[in-house]
C-alpha atoms as a PDB file:
ATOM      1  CA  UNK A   1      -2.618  56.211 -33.737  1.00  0.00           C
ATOM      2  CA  UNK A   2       0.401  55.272 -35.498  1.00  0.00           C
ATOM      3  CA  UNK A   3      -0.707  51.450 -35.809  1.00  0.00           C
ATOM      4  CA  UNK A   4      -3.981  52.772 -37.636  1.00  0.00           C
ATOM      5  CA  UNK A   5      -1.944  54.931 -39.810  1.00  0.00           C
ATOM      6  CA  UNK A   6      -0.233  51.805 -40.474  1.00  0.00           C
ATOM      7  CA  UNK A   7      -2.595  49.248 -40.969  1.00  0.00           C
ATOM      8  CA  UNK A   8      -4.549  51.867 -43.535  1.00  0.00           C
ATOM      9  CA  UNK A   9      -1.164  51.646 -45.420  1.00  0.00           C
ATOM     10  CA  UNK A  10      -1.183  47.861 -45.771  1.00  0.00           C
ATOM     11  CA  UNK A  11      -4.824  48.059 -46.183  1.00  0.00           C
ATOM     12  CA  UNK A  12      -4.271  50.324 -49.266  1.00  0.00           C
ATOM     13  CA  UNK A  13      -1.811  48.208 -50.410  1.00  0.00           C
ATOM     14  CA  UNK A  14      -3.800  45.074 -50.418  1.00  0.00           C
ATOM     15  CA  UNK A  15      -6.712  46.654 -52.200  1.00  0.00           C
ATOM     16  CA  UNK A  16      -4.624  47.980 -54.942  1.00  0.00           C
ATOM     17  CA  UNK A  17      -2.953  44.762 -55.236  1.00  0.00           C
ATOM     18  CA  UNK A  18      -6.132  43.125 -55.454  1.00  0.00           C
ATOM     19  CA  UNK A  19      -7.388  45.545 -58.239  1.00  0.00           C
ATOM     20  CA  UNK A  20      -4.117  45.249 -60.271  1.00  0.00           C
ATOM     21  CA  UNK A  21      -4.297  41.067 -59.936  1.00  0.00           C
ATOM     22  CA  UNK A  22      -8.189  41.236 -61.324  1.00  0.00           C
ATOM     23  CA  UNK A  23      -6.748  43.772 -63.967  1.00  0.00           C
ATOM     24  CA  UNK A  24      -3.693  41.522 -65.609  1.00  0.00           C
ATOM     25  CA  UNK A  25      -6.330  38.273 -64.851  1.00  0.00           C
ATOM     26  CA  UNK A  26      -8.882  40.582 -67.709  1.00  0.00           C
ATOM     27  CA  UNK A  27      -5.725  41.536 -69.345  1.00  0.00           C
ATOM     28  CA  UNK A  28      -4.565  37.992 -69.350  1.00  0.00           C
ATOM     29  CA  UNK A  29      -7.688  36.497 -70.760  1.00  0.00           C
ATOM     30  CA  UNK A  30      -8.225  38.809 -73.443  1.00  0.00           C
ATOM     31  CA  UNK A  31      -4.432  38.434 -74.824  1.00  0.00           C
ATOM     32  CA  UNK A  32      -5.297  35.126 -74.868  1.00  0.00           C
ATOM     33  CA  UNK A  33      -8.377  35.189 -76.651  1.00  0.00           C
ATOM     34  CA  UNK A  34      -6.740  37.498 -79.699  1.00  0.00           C
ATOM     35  CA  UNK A  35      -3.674  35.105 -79.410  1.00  0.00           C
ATOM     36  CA  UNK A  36      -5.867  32.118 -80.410  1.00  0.00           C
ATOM     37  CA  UNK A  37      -7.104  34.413 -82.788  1.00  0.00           C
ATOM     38  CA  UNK A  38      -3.640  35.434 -84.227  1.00  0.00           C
ATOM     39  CA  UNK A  39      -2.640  32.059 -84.458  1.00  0.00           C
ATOM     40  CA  UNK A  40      -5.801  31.167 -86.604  1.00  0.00           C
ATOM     41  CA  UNK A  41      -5.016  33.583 -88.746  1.00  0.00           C
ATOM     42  CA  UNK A  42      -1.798  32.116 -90.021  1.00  0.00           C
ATOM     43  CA  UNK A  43       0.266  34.282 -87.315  1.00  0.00           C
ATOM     44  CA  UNK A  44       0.408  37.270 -89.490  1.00  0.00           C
ATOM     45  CA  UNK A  45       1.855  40.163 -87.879  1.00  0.00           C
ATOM     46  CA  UNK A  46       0.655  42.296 -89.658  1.00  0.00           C
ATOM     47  CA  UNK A  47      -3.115  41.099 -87.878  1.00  0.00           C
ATOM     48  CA  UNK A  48      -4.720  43.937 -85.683  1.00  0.00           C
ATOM     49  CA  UNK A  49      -4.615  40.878 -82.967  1.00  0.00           C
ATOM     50  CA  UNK A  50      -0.834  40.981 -82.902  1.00  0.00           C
ATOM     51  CA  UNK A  51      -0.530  44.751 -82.543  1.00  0.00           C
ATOM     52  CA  UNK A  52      -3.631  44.360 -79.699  1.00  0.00           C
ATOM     53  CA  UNK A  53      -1.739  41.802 -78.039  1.00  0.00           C
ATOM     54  CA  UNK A  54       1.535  43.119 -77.921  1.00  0.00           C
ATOM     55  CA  UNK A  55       0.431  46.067 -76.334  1.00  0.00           C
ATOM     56  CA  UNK A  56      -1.778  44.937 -73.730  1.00  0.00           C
ATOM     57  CA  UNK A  57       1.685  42.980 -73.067  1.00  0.00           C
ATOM     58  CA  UNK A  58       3.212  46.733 -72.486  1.00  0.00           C
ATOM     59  CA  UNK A  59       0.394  48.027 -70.531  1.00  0.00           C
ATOM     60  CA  UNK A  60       0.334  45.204 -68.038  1.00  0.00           C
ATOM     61  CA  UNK A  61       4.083  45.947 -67.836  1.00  0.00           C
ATOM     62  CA  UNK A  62       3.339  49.086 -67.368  1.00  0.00           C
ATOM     63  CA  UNK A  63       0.555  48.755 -65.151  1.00  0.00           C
ATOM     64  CA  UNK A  64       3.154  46.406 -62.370  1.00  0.00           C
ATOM     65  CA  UNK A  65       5.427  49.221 -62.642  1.00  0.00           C
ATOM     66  CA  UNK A  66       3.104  51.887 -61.276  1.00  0.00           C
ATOM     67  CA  UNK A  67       1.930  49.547 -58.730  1.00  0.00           C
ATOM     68  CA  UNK A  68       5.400  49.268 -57.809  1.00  0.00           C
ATOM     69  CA  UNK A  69       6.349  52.785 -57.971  1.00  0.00           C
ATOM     70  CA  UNK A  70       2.979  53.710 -55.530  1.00  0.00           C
ATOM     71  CA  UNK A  71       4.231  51.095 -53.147  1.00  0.00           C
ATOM     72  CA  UNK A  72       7.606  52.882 -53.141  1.00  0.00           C
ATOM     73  CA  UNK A  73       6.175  56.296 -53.059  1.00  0.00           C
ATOM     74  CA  UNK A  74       3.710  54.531 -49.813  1.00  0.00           C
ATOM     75  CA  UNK A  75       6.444  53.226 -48.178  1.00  0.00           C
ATOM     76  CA  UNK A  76       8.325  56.743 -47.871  1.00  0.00           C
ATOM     77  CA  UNK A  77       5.428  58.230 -46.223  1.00  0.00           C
ATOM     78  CA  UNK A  78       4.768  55.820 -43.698  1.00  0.00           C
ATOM     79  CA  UNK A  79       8.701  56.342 -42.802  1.00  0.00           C
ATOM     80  CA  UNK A  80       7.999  59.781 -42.773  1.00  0.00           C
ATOM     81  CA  UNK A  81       5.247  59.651 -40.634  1.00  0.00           C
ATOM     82  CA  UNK A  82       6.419  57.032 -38.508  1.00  0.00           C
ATOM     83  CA  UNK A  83       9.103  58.034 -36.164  1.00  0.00           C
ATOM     84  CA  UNK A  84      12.313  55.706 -35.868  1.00  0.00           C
ATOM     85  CA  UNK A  85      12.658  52.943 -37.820  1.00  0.00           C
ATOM     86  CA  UNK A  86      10.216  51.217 -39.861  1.00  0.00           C
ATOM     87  CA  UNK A  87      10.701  47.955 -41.174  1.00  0.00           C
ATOM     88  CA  UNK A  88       8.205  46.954 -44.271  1.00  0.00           C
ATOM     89  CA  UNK A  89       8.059  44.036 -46.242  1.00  0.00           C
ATOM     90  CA  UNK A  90       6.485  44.375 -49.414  1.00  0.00           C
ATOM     91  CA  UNK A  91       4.029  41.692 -50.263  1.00  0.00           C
ATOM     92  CA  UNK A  92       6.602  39.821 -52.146  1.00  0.00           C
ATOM     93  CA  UNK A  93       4.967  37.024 -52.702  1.00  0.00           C
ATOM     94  CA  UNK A  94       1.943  38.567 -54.753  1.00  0.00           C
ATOM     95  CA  UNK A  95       4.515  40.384 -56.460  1.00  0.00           C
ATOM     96  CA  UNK A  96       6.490  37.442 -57.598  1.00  0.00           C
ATOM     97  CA  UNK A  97       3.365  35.818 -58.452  1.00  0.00           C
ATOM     98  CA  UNK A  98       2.382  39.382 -60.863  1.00  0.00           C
ATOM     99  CA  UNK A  99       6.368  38.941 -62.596  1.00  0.00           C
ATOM    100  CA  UNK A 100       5.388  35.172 -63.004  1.00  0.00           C
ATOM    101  CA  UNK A 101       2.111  35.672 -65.083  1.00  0.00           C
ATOM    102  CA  UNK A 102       4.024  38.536 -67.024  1.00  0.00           C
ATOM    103  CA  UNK A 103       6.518  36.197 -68.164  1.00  0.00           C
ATOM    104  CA  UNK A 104       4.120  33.991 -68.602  1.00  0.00           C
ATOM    105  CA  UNK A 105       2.366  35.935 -70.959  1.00  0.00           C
ATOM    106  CA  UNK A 106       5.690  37.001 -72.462  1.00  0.00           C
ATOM    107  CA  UNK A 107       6.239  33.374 -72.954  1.00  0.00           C
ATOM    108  CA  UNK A 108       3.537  32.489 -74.704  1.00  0.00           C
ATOM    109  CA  UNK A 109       4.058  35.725 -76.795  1.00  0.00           C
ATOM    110  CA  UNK A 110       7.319  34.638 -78.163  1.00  0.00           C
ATOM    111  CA  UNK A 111       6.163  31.048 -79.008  1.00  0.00           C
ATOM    112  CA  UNK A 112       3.674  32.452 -81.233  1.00  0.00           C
ATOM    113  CA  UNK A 113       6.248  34.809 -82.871  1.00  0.00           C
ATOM    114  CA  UNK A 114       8.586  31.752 -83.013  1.00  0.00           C
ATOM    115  CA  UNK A 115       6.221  29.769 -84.844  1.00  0.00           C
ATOM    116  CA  UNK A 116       4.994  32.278 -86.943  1.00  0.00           C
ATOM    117  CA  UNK A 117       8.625  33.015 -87.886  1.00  0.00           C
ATOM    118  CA  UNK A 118       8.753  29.116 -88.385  1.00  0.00           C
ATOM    119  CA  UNK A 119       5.261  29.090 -91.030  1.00  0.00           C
ATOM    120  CA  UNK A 120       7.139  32.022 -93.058  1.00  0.00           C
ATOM    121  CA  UNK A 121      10.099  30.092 -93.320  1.00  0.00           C
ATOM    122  CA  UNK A 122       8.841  26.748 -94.138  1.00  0.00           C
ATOM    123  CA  UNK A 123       6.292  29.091 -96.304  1.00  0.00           C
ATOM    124  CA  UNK A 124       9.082  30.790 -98.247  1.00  0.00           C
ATOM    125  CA  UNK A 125      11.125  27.563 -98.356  1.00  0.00           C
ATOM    126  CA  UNK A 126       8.172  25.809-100.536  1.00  0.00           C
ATOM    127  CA  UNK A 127       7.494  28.697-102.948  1.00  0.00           C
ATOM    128  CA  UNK A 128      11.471  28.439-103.258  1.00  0.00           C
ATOM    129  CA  UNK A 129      11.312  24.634-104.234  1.00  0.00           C
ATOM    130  CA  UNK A 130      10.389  24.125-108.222  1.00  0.00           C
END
């Protein structure tokens, strides 16, 4: 009985980690899409696209840190239902794999601020020139 309880755990697990992976892989696209866009526009940040992509960057690090935090809150109640000792091991590897496409995106994010930051400069630097 306790092995079922058990396996339902990881089996939750899995499925939420597979819901939250399709999630940032939509999320992921469609910051990319408005990023493209962004950067047609001249990387104004004052473009809707930058405000749309910088928060879908803080919901999808939101979203990891509520899978996280369900995980956590999982864990305790299969030690609480389990008796003795239970040792879990959190599928790390899918979670590195999440904090590697995050700072992937965050990467990308602050390339585009860097070379918008770059266009203003040069921008301002040739109005300043006679």
């Amino acid at each position: 009985m306790e092995k079922n309880f058990v396996q339902e755990f990881f089996d939750e697990i899995a499925k939420s980690l597979r819901e939250l992976t399709r999630d940032l892989d939509t999320d992921k696209r469609s910051i990319e899409y408005n990023l493209r866009s962004f950067m047609e526009d001249g990387f104004d940040i004052r473009s809707p696209k930058f405000d749309f992509v910088r928060d879908n960057i803080e919901k999808i690090t939101n979203k990891v840190a509520n899978f996280r935090d369900d995980v956590a809150k999982k864990v305790e109640e299969v030690k609480a239902k389990v008796a003795g000792e239970f040792a879990f091991e959190a599928p790390d590897k899918e979670l590195e794999d999440l904090s590697k496409k995050i700072e992937e995106l965050r990467n990308v994010i602050d390339e585009a601020i860097q070379a918008q930051q770059e266009a203003q400069k040069r921008e301002q630097e040739d109005q300043e020139e006679p």
